[in-house]
Protein backbone atom coordinates (compact mmCIF):
# COMPACT_ATOMS: atom_id res chain seq x y z
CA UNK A 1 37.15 -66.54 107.04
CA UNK A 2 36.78 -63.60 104.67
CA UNK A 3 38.89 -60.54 103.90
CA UNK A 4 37.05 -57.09 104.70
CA UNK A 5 38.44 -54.86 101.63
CA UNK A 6 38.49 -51.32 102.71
CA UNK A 7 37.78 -49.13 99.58
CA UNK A 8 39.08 -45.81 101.09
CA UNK A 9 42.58 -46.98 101.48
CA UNK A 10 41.95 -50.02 98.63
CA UNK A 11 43.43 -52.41 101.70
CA UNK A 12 42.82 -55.64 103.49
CA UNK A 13 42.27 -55.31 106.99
CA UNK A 14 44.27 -56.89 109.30
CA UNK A 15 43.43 -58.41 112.29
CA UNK A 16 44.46 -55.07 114.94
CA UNK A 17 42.47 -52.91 111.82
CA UNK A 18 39.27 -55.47 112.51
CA UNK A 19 39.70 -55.50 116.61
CA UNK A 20 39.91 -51.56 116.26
CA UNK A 21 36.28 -51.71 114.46
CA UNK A 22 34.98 -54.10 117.51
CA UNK A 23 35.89 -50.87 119.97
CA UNK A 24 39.27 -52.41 120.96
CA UNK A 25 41.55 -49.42 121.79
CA UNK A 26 44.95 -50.73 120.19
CA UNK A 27 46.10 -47.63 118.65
CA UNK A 28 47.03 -44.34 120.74
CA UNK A 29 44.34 -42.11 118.82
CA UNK A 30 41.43 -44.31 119.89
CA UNK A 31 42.83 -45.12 123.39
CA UNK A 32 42.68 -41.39 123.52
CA UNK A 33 39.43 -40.72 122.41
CA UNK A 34 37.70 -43.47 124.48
CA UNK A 35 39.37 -42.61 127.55
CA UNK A 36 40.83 -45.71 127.87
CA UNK A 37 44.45 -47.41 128.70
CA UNK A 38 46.15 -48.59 125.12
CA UNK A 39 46.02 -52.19 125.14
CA UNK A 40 49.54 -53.17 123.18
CA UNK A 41 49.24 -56.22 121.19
CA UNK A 42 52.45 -58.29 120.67
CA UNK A 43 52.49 -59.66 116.95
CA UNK A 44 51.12 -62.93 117.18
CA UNK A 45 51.27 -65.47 114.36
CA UNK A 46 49.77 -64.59 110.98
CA UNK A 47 45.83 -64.83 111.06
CA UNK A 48 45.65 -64.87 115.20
CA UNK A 49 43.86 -61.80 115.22
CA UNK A 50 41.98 -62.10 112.43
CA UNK A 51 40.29 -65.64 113.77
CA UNK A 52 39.90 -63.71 117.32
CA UNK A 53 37.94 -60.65 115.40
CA UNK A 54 35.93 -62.93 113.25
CA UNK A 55 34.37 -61.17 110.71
CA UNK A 56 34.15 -57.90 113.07
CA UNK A 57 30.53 -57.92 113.13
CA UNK A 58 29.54 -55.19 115.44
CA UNK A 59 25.96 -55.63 118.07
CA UNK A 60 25.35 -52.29 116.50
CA UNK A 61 25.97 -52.97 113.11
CA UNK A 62 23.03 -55.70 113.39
CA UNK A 63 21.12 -53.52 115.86
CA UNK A 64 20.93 -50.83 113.15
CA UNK A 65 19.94 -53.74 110.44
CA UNK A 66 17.09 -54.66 112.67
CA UNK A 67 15.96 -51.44 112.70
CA UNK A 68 15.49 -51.01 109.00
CA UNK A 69 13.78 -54.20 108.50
CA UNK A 70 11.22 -53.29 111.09
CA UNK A 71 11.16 -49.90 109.93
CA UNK A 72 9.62 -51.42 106.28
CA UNK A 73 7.61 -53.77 107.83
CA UNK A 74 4.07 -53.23 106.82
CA UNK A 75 1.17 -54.17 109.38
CA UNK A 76 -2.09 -54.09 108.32
């Protein structure tokens, strides 16, 4: 599994940071904005949440890819 290097803070991200990119609502702020209960995490061993996030590939993320590679398509 690969680190995701965040270049506004110059960081890692760690496993909550990733889950928090899926949508997850682990901090206040975002529970907040999404109208939804804070889900507390308990620290689980080093790596746990990173293997459960994965490499935090969002549906939209590739939706959005998609999109631009039809968008240049050419049909003639």
């Amino acid at each position: 599994m690969g680190l995701l290097w965040h270049a506004q803070s110059e960081t890692v991200l760690v496993g909550k940071e990733r889950l928090s990119l899926l949508g997850w609502p682990l901090y206040p702020a975002l529970a907040t904005a999404a109208g939804m209960p804070l889900i507390n995490v308990p620290s689980p061993k080093r790596n746990a949440l990173n293997r459960f996030a994965g490499n935090a590939y969002h549906v939209g993320a590739y939706g959005m890819w998609i999109a631009v590679c039809l968008a240049c398509l050419r049909i003639d």
